[in-house]
C-alpha atoms as a PDB file:
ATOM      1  CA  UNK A   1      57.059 -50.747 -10.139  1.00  0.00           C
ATOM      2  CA  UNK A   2      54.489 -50.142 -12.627  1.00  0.00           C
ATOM      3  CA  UNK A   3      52.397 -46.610 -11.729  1.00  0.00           C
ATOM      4  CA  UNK A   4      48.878 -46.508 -11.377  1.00  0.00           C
ATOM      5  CA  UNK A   5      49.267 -43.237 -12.906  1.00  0.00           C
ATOM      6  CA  UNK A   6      48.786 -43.687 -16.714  1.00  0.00           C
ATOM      7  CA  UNK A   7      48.569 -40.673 -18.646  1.00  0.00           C
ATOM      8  CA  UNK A   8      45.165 -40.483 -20.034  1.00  0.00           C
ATOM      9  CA  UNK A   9      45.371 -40.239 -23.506  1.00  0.00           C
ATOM     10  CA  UNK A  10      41.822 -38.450 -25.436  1.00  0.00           C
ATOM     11  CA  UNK A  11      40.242 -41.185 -27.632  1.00  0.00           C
ATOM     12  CA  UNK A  12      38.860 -40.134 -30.871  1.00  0.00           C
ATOM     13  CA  UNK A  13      35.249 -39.862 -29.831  1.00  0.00           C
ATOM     14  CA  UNK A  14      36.121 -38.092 -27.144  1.00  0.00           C
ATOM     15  CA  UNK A  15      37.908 -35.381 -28.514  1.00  0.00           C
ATOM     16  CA  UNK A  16      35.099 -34.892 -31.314  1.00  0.00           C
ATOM     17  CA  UNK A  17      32.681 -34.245 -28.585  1.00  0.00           C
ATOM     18  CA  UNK A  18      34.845 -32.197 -26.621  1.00  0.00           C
ATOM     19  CA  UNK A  19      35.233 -29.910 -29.892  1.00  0.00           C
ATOM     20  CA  UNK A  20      31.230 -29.609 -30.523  1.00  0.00           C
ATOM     21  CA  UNK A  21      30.793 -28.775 -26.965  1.00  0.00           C
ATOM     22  CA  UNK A  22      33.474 -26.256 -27.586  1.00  0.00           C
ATOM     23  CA  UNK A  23      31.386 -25.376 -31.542  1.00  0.00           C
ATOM     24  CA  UNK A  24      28.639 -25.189 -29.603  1.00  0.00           C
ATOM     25  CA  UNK A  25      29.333 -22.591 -26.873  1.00  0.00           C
ATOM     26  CA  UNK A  26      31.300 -20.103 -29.846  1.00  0.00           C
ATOM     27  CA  UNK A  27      28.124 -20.393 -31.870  1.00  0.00           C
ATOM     28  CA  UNK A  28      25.713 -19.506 -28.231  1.00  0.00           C
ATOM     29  CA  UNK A  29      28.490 -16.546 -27.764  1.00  0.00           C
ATOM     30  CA  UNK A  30      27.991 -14.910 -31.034  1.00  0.00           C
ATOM     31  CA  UNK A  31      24.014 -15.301 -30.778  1.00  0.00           C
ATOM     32  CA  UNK A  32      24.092 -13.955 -27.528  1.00  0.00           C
ATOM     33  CA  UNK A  33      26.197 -10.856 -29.020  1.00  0.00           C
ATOM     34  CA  UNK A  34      24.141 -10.628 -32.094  1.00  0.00           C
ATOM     35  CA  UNK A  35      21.274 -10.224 -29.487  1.00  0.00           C
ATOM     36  CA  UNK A  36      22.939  -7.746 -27.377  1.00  0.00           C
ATOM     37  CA  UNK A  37      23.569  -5.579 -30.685  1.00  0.00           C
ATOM     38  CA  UNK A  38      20.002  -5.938 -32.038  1.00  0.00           C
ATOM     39  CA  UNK A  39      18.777  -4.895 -28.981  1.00  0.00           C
ATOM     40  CA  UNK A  40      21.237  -1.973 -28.251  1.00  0.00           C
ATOM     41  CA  UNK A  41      20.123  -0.755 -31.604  1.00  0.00           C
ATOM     42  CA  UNK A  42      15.896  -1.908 -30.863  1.00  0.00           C
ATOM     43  CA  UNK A  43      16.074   1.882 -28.674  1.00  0.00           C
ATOM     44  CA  UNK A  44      12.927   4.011 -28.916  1.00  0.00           C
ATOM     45  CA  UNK A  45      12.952   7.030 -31.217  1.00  0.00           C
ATOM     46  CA  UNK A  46      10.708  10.008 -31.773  1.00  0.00           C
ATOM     47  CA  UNK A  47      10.771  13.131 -33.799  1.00  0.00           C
ATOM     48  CA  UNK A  48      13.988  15.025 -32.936  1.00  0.00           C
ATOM     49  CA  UNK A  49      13.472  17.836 -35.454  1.00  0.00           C
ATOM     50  CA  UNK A  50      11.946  19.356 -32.302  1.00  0.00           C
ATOM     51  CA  UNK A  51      14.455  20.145 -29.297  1.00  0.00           C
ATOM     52  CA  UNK A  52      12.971  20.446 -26.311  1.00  0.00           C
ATOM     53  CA  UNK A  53      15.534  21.848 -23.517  1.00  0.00           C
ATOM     54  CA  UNK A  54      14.687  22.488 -19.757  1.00  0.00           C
ATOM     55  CA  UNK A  55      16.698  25.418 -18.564  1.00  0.00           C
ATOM     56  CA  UNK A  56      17.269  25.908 -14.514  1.00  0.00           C
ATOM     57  CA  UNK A  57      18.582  29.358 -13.705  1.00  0.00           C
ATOM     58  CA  UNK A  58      20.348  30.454 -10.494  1.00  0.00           C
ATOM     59  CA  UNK A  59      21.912  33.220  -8.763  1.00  0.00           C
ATOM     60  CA  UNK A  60      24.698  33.872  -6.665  1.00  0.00           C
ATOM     61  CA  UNK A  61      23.726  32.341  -3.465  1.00  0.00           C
ATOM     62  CA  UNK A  62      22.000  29.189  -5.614  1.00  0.00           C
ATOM     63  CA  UNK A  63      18.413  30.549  -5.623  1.00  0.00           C
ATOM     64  CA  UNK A  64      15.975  29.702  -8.095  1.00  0.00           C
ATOM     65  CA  UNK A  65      15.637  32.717 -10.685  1.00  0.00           C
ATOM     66  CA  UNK A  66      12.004  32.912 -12.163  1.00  0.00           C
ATOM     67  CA  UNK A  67      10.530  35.613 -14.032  1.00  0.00           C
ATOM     68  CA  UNK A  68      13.148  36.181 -16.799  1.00  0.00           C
ATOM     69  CA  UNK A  69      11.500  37.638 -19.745  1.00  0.00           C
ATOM     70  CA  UNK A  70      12.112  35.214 -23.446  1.00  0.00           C
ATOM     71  CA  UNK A  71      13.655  37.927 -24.738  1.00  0.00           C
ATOM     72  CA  UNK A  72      16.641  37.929 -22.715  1.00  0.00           C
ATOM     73  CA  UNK A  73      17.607  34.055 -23.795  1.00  0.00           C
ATOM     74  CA  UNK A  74      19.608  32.847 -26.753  1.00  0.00           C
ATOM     75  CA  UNK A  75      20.336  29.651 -28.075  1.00  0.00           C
ATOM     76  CA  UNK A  76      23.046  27.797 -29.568  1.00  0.00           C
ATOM     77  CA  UNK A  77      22.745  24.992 -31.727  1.00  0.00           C
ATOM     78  CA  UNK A  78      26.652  23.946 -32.346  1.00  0.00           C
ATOM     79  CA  UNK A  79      27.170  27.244 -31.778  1.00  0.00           C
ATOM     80  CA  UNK A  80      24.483  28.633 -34.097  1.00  0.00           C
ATOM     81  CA  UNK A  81      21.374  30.701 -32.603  1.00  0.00           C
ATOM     82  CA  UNK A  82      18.383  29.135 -33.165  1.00  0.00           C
ATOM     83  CA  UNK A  83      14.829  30.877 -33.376  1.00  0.00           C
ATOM     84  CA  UNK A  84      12.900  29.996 -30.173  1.00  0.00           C
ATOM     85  CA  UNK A  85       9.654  28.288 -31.125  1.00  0.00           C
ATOM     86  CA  UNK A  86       7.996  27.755 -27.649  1.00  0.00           C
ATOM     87  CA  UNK A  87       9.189  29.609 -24.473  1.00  0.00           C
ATOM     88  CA  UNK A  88       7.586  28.428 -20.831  1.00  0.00           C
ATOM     89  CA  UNK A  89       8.561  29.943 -17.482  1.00  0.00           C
ATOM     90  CA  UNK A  90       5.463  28.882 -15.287  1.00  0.00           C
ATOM     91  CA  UNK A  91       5.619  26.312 -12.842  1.00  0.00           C
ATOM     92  CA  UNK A  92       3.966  23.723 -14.959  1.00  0.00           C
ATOM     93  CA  UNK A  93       3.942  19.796 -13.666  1.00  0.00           C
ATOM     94  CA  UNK A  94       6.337  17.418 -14.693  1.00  0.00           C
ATOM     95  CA  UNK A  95       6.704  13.437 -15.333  1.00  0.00           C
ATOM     96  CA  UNK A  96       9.628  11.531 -13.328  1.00  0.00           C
ATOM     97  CA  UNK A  97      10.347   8.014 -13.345  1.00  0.00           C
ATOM     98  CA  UNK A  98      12.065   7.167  -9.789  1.00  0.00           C
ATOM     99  CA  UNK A  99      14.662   3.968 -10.368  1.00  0.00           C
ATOM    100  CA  UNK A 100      15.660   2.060  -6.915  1.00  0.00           C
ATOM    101  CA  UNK A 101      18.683  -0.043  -7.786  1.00  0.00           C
ATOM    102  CA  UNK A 102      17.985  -3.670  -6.135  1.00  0.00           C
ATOM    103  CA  UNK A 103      20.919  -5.451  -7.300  1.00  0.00           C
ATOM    104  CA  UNK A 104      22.867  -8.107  -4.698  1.00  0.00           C
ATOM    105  CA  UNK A 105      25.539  -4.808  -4.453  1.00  0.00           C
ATOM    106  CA  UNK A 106      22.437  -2.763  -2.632  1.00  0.00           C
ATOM    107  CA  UNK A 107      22.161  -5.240   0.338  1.00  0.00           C
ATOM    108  CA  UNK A 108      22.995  -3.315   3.435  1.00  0.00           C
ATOM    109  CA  UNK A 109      21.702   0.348   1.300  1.00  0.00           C
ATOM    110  CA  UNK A 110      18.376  -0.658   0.057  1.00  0.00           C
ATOM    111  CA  UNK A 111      16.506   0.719   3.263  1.00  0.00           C
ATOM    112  CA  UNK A 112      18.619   4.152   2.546  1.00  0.00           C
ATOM    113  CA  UNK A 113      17.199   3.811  -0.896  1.00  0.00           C
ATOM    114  CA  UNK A 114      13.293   3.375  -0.309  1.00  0.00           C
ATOM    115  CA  UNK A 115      13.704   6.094   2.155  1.00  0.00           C
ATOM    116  CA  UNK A 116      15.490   8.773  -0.962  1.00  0.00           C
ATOM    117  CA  UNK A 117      12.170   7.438  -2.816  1.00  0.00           C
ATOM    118  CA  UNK A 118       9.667   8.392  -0.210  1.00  0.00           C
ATOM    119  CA  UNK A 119      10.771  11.405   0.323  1.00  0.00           C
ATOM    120  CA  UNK A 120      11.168  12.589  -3.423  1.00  0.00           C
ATOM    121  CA  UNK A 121       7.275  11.574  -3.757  1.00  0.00           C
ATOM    122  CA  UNK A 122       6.771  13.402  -0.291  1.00  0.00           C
ATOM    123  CA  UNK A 123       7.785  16.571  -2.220  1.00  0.00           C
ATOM    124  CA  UNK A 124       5.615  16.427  -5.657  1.00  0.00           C
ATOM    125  CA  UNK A 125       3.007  18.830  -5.771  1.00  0.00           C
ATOM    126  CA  UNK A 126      -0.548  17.877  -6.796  1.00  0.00           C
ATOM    127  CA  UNK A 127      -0.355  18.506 -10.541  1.00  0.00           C
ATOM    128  CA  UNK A 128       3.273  16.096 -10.675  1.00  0.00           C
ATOM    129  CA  UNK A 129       2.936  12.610 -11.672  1.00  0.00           C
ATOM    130  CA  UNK A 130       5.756  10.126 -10.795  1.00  0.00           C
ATOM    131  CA  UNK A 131       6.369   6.167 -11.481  1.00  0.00           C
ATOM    132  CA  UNK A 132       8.619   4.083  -9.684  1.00  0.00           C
ATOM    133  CA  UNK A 133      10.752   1.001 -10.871  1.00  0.00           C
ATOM    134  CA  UNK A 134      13.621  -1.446  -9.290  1.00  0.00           C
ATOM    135  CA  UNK A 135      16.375  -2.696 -11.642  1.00  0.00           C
ATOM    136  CA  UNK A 136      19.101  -5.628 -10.953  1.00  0.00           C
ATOM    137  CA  UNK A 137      19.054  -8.069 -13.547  1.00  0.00           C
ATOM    138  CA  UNK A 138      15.865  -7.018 -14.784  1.00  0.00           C
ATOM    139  CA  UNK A 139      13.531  -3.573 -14.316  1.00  0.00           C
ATOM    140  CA  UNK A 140      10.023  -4.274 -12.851  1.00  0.00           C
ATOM    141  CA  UNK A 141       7.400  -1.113 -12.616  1.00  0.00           C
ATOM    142  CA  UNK A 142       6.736  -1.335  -9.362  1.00  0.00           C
ATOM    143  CA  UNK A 143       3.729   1.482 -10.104  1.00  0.00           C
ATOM    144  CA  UNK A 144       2.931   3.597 -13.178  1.00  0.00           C
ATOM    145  CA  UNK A 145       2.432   7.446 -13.352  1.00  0.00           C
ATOM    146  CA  UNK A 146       0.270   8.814 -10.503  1.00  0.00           C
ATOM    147  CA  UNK A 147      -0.334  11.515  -8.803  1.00  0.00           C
ATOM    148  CA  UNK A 148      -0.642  10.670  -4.988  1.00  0.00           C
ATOM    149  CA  UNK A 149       2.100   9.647  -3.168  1.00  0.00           C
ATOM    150  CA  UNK A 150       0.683   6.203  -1.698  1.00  0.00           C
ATOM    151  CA  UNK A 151       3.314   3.132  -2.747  1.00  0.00           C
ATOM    152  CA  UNK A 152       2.096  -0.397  -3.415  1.00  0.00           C
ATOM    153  CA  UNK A 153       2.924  -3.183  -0.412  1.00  0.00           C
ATOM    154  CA  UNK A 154       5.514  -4.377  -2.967  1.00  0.00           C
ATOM    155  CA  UNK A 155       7.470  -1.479  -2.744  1.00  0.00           C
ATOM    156  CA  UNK A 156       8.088  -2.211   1.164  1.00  0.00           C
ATOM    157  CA  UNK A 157       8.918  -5.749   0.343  1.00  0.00           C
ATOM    158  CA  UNK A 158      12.540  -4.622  -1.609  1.00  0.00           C
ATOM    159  CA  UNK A 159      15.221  -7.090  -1.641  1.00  0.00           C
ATOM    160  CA  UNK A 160      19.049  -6.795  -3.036  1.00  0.00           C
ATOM    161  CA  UNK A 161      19.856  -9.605  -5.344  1.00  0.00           C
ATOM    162  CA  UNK A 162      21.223 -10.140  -8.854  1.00  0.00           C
ATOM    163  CA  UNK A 163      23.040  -8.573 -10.916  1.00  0.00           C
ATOM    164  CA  UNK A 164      22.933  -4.059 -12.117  1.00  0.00           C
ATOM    165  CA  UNK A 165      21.400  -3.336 -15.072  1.00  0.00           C
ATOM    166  CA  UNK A 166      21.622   0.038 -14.776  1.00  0.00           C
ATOM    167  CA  UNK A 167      21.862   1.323 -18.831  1.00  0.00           C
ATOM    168  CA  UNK A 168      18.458  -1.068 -19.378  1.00  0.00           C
ATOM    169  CA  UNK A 169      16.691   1.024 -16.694  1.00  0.00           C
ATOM    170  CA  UNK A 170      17.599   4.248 -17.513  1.00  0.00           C
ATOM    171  CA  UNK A 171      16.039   3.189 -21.210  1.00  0.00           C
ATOM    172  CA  UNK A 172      13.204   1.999 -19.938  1.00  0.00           C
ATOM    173  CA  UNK A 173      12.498   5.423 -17.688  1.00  0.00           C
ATOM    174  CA  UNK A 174      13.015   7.154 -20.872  1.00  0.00           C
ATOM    175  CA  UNK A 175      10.552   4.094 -22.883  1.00  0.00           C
ATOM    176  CA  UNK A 176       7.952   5.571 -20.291  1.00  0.00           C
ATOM    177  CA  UNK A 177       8.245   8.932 -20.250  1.00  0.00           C
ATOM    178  CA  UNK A 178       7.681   9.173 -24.153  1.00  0.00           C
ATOM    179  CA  UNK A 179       4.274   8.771 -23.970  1.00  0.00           C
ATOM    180  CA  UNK A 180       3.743  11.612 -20.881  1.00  0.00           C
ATOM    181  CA  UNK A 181       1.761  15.119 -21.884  1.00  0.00           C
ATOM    182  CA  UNK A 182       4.144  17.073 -19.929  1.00  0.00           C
ATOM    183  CA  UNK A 183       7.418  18.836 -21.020  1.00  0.00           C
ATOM    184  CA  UNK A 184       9.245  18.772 -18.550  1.00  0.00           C
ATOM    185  CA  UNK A 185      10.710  15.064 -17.529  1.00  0.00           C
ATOM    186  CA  UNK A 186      13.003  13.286 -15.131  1.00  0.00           C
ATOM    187  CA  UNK A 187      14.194  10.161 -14.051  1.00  0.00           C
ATOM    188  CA  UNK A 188      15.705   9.935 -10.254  1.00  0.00           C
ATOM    189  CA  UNK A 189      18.615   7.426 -10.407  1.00  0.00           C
ATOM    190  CA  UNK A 190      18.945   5.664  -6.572  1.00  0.00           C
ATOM    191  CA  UNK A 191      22.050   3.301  -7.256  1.00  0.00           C
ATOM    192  CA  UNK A 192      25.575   2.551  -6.280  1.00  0.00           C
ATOM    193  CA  UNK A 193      26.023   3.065 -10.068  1.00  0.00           C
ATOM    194  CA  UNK A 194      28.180   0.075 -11.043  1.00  0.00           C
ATOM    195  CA  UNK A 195      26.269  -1.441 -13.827  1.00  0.00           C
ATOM    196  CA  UNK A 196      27.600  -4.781 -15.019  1.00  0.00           C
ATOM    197  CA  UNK A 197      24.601  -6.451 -16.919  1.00  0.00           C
ATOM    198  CA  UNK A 198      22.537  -4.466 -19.128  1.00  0.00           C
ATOM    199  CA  UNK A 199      21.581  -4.997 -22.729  1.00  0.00           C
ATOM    200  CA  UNK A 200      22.003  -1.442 -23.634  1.00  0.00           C
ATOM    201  CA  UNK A 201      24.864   0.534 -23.974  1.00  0.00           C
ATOM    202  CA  UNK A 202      25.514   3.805 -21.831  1.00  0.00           C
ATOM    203  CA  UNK A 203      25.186   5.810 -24.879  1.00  0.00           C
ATOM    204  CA  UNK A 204      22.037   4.172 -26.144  1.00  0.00           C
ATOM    205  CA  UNK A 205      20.363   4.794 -22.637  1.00  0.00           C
ATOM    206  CA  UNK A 206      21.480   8.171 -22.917  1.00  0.00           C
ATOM    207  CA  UNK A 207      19.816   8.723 -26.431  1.00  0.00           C
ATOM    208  CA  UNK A 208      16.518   7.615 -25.040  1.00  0.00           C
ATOM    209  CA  UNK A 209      16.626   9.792 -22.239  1.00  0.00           C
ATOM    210  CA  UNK A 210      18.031  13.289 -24.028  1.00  0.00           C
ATOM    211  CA  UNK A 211      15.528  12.039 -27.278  1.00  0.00           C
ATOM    212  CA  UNK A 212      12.745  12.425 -24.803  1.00  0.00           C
ATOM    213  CA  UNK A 213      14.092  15.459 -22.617  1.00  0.00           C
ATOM    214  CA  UNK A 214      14.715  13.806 -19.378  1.00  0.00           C
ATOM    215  CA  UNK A 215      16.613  15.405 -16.818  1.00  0.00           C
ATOM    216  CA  UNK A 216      19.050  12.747 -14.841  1.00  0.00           C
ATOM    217  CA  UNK A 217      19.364  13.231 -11.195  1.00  0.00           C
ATOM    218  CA  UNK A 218      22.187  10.483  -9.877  1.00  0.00           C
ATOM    219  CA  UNK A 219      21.963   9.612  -5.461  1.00  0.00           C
ATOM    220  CA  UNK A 220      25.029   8.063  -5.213  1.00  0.00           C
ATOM    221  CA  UNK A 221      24.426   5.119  -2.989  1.00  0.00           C
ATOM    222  CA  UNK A 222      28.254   3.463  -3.075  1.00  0.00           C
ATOM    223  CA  UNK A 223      29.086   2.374   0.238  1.00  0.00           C
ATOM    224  CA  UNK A 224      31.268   5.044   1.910  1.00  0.00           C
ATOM    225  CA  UNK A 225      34.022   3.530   2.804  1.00  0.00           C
ATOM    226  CA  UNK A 226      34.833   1.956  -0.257  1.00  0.00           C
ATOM    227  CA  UNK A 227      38.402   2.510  -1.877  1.00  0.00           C
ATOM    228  CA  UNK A 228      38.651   5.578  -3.720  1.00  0.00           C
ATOM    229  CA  UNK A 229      39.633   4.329  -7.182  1.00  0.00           C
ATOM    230  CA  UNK A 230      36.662   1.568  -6.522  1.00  0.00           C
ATOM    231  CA  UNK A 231      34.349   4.585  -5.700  1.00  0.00           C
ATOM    232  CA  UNK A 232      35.522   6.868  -8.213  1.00  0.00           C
ATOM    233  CA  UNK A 233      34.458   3.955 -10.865  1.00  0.00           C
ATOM    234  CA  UNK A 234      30.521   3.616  -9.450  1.00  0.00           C
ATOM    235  CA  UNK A 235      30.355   7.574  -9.445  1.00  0.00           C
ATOM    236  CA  UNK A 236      31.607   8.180 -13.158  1.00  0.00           C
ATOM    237  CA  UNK A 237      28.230   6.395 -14.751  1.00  0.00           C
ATOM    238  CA  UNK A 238      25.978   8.525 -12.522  1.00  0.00           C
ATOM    239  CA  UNK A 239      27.904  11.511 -13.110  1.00  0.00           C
ATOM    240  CA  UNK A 240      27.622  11.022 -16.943  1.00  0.00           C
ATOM    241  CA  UNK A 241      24.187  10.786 -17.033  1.00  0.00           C
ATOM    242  CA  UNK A 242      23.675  13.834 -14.579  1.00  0.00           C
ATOM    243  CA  UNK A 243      25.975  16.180 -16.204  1.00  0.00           C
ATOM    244  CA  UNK A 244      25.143  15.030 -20.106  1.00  0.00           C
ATOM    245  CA  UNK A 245      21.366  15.914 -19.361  1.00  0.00           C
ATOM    246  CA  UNK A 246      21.315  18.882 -17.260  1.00  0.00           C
ATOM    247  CA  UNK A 247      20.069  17.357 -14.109  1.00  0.00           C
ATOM    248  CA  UNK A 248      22.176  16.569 -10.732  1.00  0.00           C
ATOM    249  CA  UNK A 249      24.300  14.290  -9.268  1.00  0.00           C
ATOM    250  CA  UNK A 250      23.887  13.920  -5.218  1.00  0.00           C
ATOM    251  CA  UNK A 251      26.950  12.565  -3.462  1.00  0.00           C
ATOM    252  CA  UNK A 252      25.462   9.690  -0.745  1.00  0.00           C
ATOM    253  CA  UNK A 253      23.522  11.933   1.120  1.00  0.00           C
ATOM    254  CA  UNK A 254      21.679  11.154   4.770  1.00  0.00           C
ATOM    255  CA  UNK A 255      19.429  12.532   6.742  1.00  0.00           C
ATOM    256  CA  UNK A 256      18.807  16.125   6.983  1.00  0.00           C
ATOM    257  CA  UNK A 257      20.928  16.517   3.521  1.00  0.00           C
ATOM    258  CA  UNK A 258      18.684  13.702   1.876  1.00  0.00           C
ATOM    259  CA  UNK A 259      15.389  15.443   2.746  1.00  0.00           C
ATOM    260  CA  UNK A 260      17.356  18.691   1.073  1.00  0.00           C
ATOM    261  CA  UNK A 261      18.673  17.485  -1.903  1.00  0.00           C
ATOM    262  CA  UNK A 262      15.168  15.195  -2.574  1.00  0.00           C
ATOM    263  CA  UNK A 263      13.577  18.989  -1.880  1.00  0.00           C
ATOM    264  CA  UNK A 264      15.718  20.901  -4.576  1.00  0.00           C
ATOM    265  CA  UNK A 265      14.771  18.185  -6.703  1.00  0.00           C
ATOM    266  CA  UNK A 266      11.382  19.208  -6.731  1.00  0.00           C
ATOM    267  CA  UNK A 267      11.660  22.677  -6.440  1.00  0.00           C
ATOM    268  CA  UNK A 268      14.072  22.927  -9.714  1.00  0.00           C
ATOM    269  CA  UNK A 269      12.101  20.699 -11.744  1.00  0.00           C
ATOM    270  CA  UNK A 270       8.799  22.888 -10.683  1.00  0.00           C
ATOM    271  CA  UNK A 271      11.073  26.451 -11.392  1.00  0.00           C
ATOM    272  CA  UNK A 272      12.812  25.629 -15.019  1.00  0.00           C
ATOM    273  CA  UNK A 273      12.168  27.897 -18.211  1.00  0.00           C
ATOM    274  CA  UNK A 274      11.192  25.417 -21.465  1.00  0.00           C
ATOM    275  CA  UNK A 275      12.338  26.182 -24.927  1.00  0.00           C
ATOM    276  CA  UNK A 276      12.128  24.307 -28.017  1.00  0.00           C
ATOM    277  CA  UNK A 277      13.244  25.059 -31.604  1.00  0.00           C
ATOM    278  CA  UNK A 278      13.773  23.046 -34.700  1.00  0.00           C
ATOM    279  CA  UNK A 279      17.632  23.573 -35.859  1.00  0.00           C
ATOM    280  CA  UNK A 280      18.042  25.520 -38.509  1.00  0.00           C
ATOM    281  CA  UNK A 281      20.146  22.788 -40.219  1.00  0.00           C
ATOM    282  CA  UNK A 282      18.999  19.402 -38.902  1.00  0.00           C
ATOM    283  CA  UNK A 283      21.681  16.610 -39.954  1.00  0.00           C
ATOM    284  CA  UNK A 284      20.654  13.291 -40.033  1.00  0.00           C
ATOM    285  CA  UNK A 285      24.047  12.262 -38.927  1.00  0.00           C
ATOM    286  CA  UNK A 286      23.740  10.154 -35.842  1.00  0.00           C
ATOM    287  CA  UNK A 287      25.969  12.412 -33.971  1.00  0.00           C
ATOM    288  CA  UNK A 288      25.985  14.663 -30.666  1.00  0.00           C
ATOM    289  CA  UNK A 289      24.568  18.354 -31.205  1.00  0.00           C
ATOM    290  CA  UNK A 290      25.892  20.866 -28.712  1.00  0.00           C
ATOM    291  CA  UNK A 291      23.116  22.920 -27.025  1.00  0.00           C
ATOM    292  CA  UNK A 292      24.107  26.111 -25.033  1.00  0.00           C
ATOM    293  CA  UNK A 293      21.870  28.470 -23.696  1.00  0.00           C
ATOM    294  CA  UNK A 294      22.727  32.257 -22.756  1.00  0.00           C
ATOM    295  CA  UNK A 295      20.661  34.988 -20.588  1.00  0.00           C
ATOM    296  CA  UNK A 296      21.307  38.580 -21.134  1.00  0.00           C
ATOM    297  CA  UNK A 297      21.817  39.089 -17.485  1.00  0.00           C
ATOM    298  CA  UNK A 298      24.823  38.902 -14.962  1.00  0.00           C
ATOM    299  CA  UNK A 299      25.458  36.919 -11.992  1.00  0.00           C
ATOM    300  CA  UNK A 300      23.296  33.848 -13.454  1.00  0.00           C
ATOM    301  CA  UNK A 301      24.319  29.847 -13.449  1.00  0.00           C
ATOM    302  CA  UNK A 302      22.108  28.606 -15.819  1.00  0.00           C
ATOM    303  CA  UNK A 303      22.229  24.518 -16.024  1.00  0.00           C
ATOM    304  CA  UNK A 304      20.638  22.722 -19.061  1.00  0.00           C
ATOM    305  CA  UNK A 305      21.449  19.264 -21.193  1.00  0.00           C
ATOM    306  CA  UNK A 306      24.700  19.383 -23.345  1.00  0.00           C
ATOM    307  CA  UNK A 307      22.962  18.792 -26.398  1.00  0.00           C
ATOM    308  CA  UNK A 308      21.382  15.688 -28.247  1.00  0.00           C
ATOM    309  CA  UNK A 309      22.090  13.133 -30.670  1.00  0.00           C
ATOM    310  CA  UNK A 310      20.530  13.206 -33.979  1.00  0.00           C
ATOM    311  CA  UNK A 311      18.877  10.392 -35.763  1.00  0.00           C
ATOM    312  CA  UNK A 312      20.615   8.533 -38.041  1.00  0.00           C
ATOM    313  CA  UNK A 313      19.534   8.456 -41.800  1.00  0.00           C
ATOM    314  CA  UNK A 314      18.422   4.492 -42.860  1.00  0.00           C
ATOM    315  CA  UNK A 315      19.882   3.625 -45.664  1.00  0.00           C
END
């Protein structure tokens, strides 16, 4: 019996369009990658010959210290003292970019999340100025630097959907806080942390923010009962960011311990000390800089970014 099943057998046309297809989507790969790298290196940059670092200072029992006379700081530069150009231990105002991740992974959290941002604006004092943004595939400023705490209609309208770009948004905070008067900076991170779309590396969106002195503060939004190696992933991103730049990371709070940690928040970003200094040898290497800063007094935490990364010579 003869089968109806004839092998099928790629005729010469065929085949030739099958391999420019095939040409077609290689060459769309490697444009798309070229892209990604043009834009990973298209990151802002300003003057880093100045380095600005905000300094929070506790005691024992985790109370703000305040008062601490210039004289009793030092610090390092790769281990080097530096001269202190500018010292600042008032409670001057400070710029913070809130981010609200929005991404399809937010669904059943994004309530949780509007309600970290209200309270964090809840807590700025008159003189702080704040702007808030959503990120998933894309970032959209939902409303620029102000001072009140009102929130346009969009903001109430928040739906999860798309992808997490969470590198892109960080950048972006940072994009906007470069052009801000005040020296002392922050962006609030309100994600689940597990960024799978962005443009930018990790390390570029890290650049921007330490280039412009932004603190990080991370509230971990990963669902709770997610496996612990799954968990431990989302967490390491907003951990990085937290711990690289001196601010916070906030393990999925709730309720009474939300309203606490959004109130710390404010209080240590209203209670730092600000020094700057130009290094005494500034290499235009492209590379990390350690920063370490000591107090000539016992009993102290003190909590500042780990250092900054250079700029790179052109050639």
């Amino acid at each position: 019996m003869k089968s109806f099943l004839q092998p099928y057998r790629p005729s010469f046309l065929s085949t030739r369009c099958t391999l420019l297809v095939i040409a077609i989507l290689l060459i769309g790969a490697l444009a798309v990658e070229t892209r990604a790298q043009t834009d990973d290196d298209d990151i802002i940059s300003v003057d880093s010959s100045v380095v600005i670092a905000n300094v929070y200072i506790t005691d024992r029992n985790g109370q703000a210290v305040t008062g601490l006379d210039q004289k009793l700081f030092t610090i390092f530069d790769d281990g080097k003292p530096q001269k202190i150009d500018s010292f600042s231990a008032e409670s001057t105002p400070f710029a913070a970019v809130i981010l609200i991740d929005t991404s399809g992974s937010m669904e059943y959290r994004i309530s949780n999340a509007r309600s970290a941002a209200i309270k964090f604006l809840e807590g700025l004092r008159g003189q702080d100025f704040a702007a808030v943004a959503s990120f998933d595939s894309k970032v959209r400023v939902l409303r620029d630097f102000e001072a009140s705490r009102d929130l346009p209609d969009v903001f109430y309208d928040l739906k999860a959907d798309g992808m997490t770009s969470l590198n892109d948004a960080v950048a972006a905070a940072a994009k906007m806080l470069s052009g801000r008067p005040e020296k002392r900076r922050a962006i609030i991170v309100i994600s689940d942390g597990a960024d799978n779309t962005s443009r930018f590396s990790q390390k570029k969106a890290l650049t921007a923010a330490l280039d412009v002195g932004a603190l990080i503060y991370t509230v971990d939004m990963s669902p709770k009962d997610a496996p612990p190696q799954e968990k431990a992933f989302m967490q390491d991103a907003l951990k990085s960011y937290s711990a690289k730049t001196g601010g916070t990371f906030i393990a999925t709070p709730g309720g009474a311990e939300m309203r606490s940690a959004f109130e710390s928040i404010v209080e240590e970003l209203g209670n730092q000390y600000t020094l700057s200094y130009q290094p005494s040898s500034l290499k235009e290497d492209g590379k990390f800089h350690s920063i370490e800063v000591r107090v000539a007094k016992g009993g102290l935490k003190i909590r500042t970014r780990e250092g900054y990364i250079a700029p790179k010579r052109k050639k």
